[in-house]
Structure formats: C-alpha cells, structure tokens
C-alpha atoms as a PDB file:
ATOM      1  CA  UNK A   1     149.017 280.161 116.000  1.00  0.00           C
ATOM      2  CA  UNK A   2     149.826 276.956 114.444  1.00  0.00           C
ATOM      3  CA  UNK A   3     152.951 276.456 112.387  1.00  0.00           C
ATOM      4  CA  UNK A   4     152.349 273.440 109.574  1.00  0.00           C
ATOM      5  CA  UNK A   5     155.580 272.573 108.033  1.00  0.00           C
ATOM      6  CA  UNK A   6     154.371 269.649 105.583  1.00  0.00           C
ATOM      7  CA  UNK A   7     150.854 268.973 103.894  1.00  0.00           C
ATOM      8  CA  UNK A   8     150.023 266.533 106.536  1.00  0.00           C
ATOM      9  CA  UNK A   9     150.217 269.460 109.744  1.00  0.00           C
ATOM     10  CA  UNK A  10     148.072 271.942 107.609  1.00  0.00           C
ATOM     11  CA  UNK A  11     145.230 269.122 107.190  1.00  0.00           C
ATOM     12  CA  UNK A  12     145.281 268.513 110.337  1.00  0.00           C
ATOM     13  CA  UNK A  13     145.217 272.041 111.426  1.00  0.00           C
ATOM     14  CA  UNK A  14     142.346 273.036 109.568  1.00  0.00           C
ATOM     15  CA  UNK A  15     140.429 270.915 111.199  1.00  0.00           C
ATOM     16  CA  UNK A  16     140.830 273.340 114.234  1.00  0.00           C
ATOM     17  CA  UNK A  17     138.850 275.670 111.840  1.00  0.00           C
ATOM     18  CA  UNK A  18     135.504 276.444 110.883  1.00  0.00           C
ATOM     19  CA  UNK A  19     134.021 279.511 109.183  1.00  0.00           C
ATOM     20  CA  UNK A  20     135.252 281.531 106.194  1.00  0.00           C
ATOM     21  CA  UNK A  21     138.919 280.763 105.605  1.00  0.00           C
ATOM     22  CA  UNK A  22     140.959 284.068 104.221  1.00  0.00           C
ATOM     23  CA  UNK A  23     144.516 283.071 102.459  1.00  0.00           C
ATOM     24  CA  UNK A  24     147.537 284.822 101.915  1.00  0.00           C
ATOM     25  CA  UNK A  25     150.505 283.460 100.413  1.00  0.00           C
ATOM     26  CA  UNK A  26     153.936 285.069 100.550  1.00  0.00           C
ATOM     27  CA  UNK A  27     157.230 284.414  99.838  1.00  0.00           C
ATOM     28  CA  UNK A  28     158.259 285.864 103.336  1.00  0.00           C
ATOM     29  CA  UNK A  29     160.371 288.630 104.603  1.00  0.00           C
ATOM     30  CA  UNK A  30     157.156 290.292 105.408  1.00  0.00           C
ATOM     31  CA  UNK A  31     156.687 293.923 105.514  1.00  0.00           C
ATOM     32  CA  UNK A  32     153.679 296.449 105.758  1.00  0.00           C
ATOM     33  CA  UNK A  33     152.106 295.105 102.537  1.00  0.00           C
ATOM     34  CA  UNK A  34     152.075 291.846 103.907  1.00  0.00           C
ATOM     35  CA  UNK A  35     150.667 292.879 107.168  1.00  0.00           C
ATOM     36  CA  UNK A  36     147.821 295.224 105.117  1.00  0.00           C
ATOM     37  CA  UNK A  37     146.816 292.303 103.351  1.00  0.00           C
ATOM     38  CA  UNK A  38     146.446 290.246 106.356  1.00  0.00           C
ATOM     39  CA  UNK A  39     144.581 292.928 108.125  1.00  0.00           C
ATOM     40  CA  UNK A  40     142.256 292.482 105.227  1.00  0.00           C
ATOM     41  CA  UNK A  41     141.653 289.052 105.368  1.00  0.00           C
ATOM     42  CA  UNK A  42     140.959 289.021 108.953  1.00  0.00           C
ATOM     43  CA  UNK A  43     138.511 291.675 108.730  1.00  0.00           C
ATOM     44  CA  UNK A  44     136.456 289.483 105.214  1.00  0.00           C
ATOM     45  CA  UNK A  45     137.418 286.045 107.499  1.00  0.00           C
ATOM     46  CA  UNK A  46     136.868 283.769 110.309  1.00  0.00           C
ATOM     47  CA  UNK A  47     139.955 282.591 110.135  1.00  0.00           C
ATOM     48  CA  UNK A  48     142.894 283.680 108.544  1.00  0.00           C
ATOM     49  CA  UNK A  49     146.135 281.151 106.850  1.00  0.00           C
ATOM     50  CA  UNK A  50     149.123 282.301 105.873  1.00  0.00           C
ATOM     51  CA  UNK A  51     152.010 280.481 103.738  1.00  0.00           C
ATOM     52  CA  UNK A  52     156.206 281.512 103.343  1.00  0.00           C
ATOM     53  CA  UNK A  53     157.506 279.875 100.638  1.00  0.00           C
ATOM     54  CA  UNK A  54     160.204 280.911  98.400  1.00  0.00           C
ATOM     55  CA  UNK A  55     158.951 279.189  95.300  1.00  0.00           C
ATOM     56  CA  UNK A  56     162.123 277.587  92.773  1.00  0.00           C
ATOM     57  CA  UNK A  57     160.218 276.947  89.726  1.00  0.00           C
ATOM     58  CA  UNK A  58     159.348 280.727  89.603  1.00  0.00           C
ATOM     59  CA  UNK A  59     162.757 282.102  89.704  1.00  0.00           C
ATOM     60  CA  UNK A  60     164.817 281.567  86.215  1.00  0.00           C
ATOM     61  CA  UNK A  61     168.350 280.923  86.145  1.00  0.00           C
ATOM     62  CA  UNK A  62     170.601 283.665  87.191  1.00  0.00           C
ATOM     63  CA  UNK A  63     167.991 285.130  89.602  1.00  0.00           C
ATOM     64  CA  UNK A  64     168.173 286.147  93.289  1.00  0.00           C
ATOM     65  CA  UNK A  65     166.711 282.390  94.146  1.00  0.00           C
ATOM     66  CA  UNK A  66     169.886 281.560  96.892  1.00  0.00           C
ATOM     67  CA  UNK A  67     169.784 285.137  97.557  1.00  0.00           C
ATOM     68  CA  UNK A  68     166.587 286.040  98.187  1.00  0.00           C
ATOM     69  CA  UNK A  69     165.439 287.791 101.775  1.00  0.00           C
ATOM     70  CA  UNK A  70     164.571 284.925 104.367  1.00  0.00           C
ATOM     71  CA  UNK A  71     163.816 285.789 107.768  1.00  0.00           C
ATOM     72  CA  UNK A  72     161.753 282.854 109.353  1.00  0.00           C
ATOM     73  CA  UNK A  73     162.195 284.070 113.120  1.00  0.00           C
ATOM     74  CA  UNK A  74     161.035 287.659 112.557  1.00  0.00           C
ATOM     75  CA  UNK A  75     157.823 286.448 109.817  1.00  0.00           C
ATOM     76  CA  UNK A  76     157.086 284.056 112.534  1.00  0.00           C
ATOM     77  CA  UNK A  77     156.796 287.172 114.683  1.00  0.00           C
ATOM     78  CA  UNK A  78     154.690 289.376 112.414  1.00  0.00           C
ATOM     79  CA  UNK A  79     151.994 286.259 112.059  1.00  0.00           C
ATOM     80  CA  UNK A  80     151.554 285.435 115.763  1.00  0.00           C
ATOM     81  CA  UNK A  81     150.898 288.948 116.598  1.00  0.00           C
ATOM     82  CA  UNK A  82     148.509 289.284 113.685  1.00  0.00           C
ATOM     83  CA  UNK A  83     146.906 286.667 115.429  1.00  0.00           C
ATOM     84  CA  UNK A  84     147.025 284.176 112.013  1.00  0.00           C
ATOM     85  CA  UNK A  85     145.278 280.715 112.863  1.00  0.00           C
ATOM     86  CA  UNK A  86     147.479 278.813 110.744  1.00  0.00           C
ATOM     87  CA  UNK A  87     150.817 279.570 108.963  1.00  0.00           C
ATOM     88  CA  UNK A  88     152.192 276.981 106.108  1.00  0.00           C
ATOM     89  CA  UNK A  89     156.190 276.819 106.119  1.00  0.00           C
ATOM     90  CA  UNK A  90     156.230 274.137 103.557  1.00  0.00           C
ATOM     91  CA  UNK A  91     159.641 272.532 102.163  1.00  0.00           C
ATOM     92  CA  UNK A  92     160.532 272.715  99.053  1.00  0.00           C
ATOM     93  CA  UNK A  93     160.298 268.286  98.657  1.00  0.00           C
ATOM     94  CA  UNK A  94     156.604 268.959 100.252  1.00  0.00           C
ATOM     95  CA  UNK A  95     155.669 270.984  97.464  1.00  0.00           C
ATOM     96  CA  UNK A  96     157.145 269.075  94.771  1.00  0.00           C
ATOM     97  CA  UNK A  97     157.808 265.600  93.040  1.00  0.00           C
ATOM     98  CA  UNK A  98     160.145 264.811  90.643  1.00  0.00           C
ATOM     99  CA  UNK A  99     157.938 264.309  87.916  1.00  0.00           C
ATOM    100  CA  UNK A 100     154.956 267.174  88.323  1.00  0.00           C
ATOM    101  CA  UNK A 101     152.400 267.883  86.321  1.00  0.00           C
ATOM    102  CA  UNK A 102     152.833 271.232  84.331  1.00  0.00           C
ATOM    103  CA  UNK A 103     150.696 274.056  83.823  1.00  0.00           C
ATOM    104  CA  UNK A 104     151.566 276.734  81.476  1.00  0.00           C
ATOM    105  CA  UNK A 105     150.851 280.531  81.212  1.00  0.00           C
ATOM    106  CA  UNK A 106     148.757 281.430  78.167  1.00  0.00           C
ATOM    107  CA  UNK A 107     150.666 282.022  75.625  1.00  0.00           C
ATOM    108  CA  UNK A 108     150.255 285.495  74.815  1.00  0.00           C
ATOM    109  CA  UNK A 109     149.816 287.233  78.385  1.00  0.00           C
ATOM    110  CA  UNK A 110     151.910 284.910  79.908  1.00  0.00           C
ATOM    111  CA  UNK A 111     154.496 286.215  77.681  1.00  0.00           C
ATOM    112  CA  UNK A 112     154.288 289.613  76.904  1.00  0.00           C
ATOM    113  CA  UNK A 113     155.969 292.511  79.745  1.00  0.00           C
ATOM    114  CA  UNK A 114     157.072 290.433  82.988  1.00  0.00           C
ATOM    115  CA  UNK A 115     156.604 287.534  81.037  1.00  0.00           C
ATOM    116  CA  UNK A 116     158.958 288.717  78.085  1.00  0.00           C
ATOM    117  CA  UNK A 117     160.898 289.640  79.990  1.00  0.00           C
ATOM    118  CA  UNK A 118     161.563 286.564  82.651  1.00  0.00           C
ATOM    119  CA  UNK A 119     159.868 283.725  80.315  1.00  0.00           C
ATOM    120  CA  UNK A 120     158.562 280.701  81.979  1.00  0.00           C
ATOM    121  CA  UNK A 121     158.301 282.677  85.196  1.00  0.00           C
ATOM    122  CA  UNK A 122     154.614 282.822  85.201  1.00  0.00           C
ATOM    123  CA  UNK A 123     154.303 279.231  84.663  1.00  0.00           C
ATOM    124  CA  UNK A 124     156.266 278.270  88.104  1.00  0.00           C
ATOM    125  CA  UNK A 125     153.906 280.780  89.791  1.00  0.00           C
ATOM    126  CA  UNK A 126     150.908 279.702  88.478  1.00  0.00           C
ATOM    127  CA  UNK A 127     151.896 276.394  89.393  1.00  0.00           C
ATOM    128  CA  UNK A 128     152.435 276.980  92.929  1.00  0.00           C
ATOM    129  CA  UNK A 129     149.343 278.978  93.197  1.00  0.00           C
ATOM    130  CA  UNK A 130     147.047 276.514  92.251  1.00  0.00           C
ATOM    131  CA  UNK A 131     149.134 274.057  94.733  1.00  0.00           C
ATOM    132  CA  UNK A 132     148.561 276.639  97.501  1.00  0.00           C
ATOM    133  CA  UNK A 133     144.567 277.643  97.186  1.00  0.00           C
ATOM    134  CA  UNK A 134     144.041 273.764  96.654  1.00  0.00           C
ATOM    135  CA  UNK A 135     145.775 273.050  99.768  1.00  0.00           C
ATOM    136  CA  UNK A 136     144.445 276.506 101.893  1.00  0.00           C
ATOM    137  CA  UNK A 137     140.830 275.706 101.521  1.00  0.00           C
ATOM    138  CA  UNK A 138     140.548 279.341 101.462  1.00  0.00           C
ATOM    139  CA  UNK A 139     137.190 281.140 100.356  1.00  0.00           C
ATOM    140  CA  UNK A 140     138.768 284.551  99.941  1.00  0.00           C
ATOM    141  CA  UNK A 141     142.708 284.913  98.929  1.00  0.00           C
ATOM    142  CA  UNK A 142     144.343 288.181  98.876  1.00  0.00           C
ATOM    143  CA  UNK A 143     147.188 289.381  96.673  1.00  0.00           C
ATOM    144  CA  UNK A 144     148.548 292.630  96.039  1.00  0.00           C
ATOM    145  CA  UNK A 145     148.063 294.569  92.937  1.00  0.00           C
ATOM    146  CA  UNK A 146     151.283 295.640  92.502  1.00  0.00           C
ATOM    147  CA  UNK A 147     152.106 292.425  90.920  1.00  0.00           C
ATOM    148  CA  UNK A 148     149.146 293.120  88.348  1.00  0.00           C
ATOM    149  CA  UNK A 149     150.042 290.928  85.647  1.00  0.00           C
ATOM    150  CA  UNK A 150     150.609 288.048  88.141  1.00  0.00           C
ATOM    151  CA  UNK A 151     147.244 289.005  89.681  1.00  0.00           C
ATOM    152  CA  UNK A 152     145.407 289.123  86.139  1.00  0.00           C
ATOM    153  CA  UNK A 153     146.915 285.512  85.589  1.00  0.00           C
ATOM    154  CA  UNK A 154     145.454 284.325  88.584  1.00  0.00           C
ATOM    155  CA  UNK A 155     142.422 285.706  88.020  1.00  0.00           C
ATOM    156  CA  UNK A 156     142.442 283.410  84.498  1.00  0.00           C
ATOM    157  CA  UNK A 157     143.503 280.440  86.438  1.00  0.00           C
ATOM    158  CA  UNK A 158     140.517 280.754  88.955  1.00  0.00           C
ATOM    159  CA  UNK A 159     137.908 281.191  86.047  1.00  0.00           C
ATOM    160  CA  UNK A 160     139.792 278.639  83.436  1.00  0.00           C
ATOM    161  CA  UNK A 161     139.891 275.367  85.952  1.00  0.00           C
ATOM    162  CA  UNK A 162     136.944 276.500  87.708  1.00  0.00           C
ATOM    163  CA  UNK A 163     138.172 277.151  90.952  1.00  0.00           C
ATOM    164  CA  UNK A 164     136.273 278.066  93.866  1.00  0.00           C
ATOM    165  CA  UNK A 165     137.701 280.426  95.152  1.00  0.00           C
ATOM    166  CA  UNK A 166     137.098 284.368  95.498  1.00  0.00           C
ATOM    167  CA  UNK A 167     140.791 286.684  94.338  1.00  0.00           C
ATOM    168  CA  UNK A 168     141.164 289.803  96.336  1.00  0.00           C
ATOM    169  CA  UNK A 169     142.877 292.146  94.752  1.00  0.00           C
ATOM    170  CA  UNK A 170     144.655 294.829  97.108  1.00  0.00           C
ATOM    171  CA  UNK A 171     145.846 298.188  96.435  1.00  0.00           C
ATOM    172  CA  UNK A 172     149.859 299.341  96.609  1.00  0.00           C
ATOM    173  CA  UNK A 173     151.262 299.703 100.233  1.00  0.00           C
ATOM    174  CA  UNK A 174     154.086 302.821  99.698  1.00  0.00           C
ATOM    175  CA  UNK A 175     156.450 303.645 102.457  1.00  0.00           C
ATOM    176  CA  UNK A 176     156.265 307.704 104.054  1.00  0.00           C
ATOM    177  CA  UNK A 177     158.123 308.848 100.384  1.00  0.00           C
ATOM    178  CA  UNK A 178     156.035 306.904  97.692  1.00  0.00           C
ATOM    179  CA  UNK A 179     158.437 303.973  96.874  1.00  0.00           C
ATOM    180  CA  UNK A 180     156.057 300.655  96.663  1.00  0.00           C
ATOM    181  CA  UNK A 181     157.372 298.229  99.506  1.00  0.00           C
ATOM    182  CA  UNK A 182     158.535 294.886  98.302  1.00  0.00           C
ATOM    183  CA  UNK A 183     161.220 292.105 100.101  1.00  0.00           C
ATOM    184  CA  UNK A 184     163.827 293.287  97.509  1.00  0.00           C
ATOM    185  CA  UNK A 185     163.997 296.762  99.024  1.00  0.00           C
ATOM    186  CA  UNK A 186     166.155 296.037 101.150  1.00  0.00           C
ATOM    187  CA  UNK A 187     168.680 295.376  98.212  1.00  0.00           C
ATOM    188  CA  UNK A 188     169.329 299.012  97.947  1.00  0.00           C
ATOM    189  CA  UNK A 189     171.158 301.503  99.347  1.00  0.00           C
ATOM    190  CA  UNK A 190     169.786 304.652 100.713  1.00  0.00           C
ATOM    191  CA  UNK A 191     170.660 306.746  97.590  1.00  0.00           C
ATOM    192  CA  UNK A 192     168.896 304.023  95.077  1.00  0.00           C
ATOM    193  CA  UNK A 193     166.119 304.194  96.997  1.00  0.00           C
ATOM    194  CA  UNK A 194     166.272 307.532  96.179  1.00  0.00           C
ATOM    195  CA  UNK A 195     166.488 307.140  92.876  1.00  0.00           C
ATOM    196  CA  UNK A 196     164.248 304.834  92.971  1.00  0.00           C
ATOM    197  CA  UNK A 197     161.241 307.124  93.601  1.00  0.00           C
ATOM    198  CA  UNK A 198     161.546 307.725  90.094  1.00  0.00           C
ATOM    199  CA  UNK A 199     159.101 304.748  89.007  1.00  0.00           C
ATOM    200  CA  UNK A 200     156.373 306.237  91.583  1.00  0.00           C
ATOM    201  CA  UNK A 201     156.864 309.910  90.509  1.00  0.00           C
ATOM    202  CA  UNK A 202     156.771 308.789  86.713  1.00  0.00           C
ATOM    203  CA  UNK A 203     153.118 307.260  87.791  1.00  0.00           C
ATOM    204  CA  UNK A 204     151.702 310.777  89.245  1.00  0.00           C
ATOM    205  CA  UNK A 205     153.123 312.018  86.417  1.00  0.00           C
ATOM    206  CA  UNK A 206     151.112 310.154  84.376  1.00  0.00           C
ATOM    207  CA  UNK A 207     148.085 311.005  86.982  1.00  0.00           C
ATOM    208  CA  UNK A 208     148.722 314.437  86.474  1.00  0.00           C
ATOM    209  CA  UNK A 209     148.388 314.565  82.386  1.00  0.00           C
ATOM    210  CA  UNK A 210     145.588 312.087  82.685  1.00  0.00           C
ATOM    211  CA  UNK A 211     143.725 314.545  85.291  1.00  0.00           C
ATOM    212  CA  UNK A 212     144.409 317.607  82.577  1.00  0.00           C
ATOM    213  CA  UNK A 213     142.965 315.311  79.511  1.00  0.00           C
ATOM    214  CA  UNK A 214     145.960 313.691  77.908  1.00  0.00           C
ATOM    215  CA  UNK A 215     144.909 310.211  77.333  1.00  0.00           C
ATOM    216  CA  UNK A 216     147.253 309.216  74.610  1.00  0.00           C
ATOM    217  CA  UNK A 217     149.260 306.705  75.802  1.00  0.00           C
ATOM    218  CA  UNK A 218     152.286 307.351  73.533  1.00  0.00           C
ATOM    219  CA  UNK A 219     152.719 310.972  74.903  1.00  0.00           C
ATOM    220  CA  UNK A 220     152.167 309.783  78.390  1.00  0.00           C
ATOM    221  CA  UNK A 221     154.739 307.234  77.933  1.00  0.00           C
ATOM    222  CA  UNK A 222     157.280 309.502  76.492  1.00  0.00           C
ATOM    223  CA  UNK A 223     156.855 311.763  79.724  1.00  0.00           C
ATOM    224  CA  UNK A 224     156.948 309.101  82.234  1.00  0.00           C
ATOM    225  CA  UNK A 225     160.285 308.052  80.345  1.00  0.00           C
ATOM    226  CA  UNK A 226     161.593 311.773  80.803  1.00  0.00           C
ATOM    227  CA  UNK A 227     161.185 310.959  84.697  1.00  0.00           C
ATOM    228  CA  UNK A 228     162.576 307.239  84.884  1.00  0.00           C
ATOM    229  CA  UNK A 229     165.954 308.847  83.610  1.00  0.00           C
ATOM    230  CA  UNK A 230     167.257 308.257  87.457  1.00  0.00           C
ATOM    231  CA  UNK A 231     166.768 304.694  87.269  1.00  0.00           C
ATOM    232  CA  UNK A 232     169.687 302.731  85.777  1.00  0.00           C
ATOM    233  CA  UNK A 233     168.185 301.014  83.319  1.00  0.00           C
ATOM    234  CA  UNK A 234     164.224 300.997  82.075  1.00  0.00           C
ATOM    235  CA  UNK A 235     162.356 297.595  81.192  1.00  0.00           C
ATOM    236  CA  UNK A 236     159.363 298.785  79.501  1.00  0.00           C
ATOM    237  CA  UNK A 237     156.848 301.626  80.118  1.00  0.00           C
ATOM    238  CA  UNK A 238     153.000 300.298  79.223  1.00  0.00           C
ATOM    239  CA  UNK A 239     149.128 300.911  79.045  1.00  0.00           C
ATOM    240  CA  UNK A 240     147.182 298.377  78.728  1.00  0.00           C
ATOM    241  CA  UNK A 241     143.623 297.680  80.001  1.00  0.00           C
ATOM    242  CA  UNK A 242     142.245 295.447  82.951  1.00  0.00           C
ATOM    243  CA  UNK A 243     142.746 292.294  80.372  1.00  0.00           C
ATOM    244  CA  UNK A 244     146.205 293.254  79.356  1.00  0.00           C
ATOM    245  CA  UNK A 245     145.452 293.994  75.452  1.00  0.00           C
ATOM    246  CA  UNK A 246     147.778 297.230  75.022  1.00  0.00           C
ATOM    247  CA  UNK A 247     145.899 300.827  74.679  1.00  0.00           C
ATOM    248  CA  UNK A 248     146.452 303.417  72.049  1.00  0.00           C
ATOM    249  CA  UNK A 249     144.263 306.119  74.621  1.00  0.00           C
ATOM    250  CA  UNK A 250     143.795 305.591  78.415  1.00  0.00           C
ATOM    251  CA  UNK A 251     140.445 304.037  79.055  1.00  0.00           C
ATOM    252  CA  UNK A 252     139.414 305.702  82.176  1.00  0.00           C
ATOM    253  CA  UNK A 253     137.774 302.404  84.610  1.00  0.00           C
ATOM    254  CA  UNK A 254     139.580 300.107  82.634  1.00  0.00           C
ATOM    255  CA  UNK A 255     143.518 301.190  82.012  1.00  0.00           C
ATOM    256  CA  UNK A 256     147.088 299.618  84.152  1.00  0.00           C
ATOM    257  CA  UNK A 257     149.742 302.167  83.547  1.00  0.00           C
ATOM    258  CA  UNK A 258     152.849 299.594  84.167  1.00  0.00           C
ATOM    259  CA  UNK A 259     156.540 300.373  84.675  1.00  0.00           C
ATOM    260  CA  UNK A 260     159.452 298.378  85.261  1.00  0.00           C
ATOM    261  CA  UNK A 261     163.326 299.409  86.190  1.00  0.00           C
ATOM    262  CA  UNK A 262     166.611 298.350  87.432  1.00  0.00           C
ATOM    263  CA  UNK A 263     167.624 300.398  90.480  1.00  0.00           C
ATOM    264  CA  UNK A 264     171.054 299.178  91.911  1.00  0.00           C
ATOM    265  CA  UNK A 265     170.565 295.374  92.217  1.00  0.00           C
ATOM    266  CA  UNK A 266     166.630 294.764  92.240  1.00  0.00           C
ATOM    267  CA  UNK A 267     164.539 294.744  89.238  1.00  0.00           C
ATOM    268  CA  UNK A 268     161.717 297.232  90.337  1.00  0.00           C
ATOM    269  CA  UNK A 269     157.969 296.972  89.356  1.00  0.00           C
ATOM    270  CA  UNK A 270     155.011 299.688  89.948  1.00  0.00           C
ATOM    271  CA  UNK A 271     151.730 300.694  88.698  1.00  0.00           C
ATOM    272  CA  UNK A 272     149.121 302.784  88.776  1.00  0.00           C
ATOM    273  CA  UNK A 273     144.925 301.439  87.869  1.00  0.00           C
ATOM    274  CA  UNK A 274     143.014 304.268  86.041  1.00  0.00           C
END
C-alpha cells in the first residue's frame, strides 16, 4: 500500500494503477462500515483508494472539529490489510488555499433537516467532495447511506457539474444490537449506547406499521416519537422521498424515514429506505 500525503504523491501513485479505480473517502477512525464499504469497492474495482481527512470547512463553530476521533496508526492498519492500493492522508494546507473557490448547497435541500439544522455544513462537504473525486480518478465511489441527505447532495453534484463519476450508495452497517456504527460512538458510555438503540428501534417501529398498512406519515411519526423518549433530546423525525420533498403517505420504492437525536455527547443520525 502506498501512503500519499500531498497531491503531488497521489499523482504519482496512480500512475502505479491501471484498471477501474473504486474510491472511498473517510474522515478516519475507521470501523466495520468503513471496512464494508471497502470490501465493496474491491469486489466492483481493480484497484481500490482510500482518503482520511477530517475536513474543517464542514464542521461549524462549536463542533467536535479539535475533538474529533483520529487514529492514524490503527486506520493505517485497517487499509494495508484490506489490501488498499493507495491511501490519501492529505493536510489540511494541501487541500486548501486561502482564497478558494466556493460552492454552495442548493438552497432548499441544502438547508432543510441536517442542513437546518448545522447550516453551511453541506457546503464544506460538498466542497471537499468534489476536491476528492477530482483528485481520486475514481470510476466508482462508495458512501454510506446512512448519511442520506449528504449522499442525495452528492448525487446532485455528480449530475449538476457533470461529473464522471458513478455514486455507490451502501446500506447501514449496525453493530450485534442494532445501533448504526459511526466514529462518534465511541463518545458514549455504555448506558447511552443503550439508550441509544432508541433511534434504530423507532425505525422497525416504523417498519412494523408500514408492514400492517399505516402509511401516513404523521401517525408514524407520532409513534416513532413515543420510542425516541430515551434519547435526550430529538432533532426532527421525517419522511420524505428519494429527492427529499417531504411525504404526507409513505411511498413504498421511493420513501427515507429520517431521525436525528442527542444521546450523551454525539448528535446521532439513522434511517431507514422504504
């Protein structure tokens, strides 16, 4: 495996490659998602590239940005027994110049849910994005769907600028007990994690009436809330389909049942695609 640490080392490393190029970009402290999307790419790629970078301009002020999990030796680790070709470590000054170009969200799903709720957050990530795929090469890049508004985004990008470029989307990796695995897990204490099962169970509970014929989403939402009662405090509860316009009845093929919670210290998202 190589390691690239600046824009110059990837170039030159990809010109050990040739063949379909699969991408996944992270923000580190890998876990089993991580690794499940990797799988994935090696098994769609010739070669796979990987990139750890905890990205500033996505973070708003007062956010875990200092805090966030970093553990370079161990992510090291997970690639080079994945067998990655290449994995990007790029600095923060190798990513950015002081005067950058800026690309916005759109201005209505780029601001409604995650984006009401952390504004200008979607702009920093598009932003990087766009900087990473450019720089990958990639054919195929994989991203989870448990960031679904952030994948829909994306998605938008990739068609809007006419990028080419395929977008994987990849189901939720839960651990053994249901609770979706993200870095900022390890924020909580084994009773919030408890408690944090809540935003998985409120989702089957929402399977559940869906599977006996409730699709209006008002009554589902007032049920799910019923169950989210554990987690200390509740963002927002929504149904909306595949292009994020909110749903007065679940559209079965085409509906993202979205919840969002506090749990201890992290800020928790889940969902569920109907």
């Amino acid at each position: 495996m190589i390691i690239a640490r600046s824009v110059a080392e990837l170039q030159e490393a990809q010109k050990t490659l040739s063949g379909t190029i699969g991408f996944v970009p992270t923000m580190g402290a890998l876990h089993k998602g991580h690794h499940a999307l990797i799988q994935q790419a090696k098994k769609e790629n010739d070669h796979i590239i990987v990139s750890i970078f905890v990205n500033p301009t996505q973070f708003l002020e007062g956010e875990d940005l200092d805090a966030y999990p970093r553990k370079e030796e161990a992510d090291i680790k997970i690639c080079d027994l994945a067998k990655v070709d290449i994995l990007f470590m790029p600095t923060i000054d190798a990513m950015y110049e002081e005067d950058e170009l800026y690309i916005a969200a759109p201005a209505r799903r780029g601001y409604i849910l995650e984006g009401e709720k952390r504004p200008g957050h979607f702009d920093g990530m598009l932003q990087i994005v766009m900087k990473l795929l450019n720089l990958s090469k990639a054919n195929n890049a994989y991203f989870g769907k448990k960031d679904a508004q952030q994948l829909a985004l994306i998605m938008q990008m990739v068609k809007n600028y006419f990028m080419d470029v395929n977008i994987i989307a990849c189901d939720i990796v839960r651990d053994d007990k249901g609770l979706a695995l993200s870095s900022r897990n390890v924020y909580m204490n084994e009773e919030e994690k408890a408690r944090a099962l809540s935003l998985s169970r409120a989702l089957k509970r929402a399977t559940n009436m869906i599977m006996g014929g409730e699709l209006h989403a008002e009554v589902i939402k007032e049920e799910m809330l019923k169950v989210l009662q554990e987690a200390d405090k509740v963002e927002y509860v929504a149904i909306v389909d595949r292009a994020f316009n909110p749903l007065d009845k679940v559209e079965i093929g085409n509906t993202i049942i979205l919840v969002a919670a506090w749990v201890g210290k992290p800020r928790l998202i889940d969902n569920l695609w109907i």
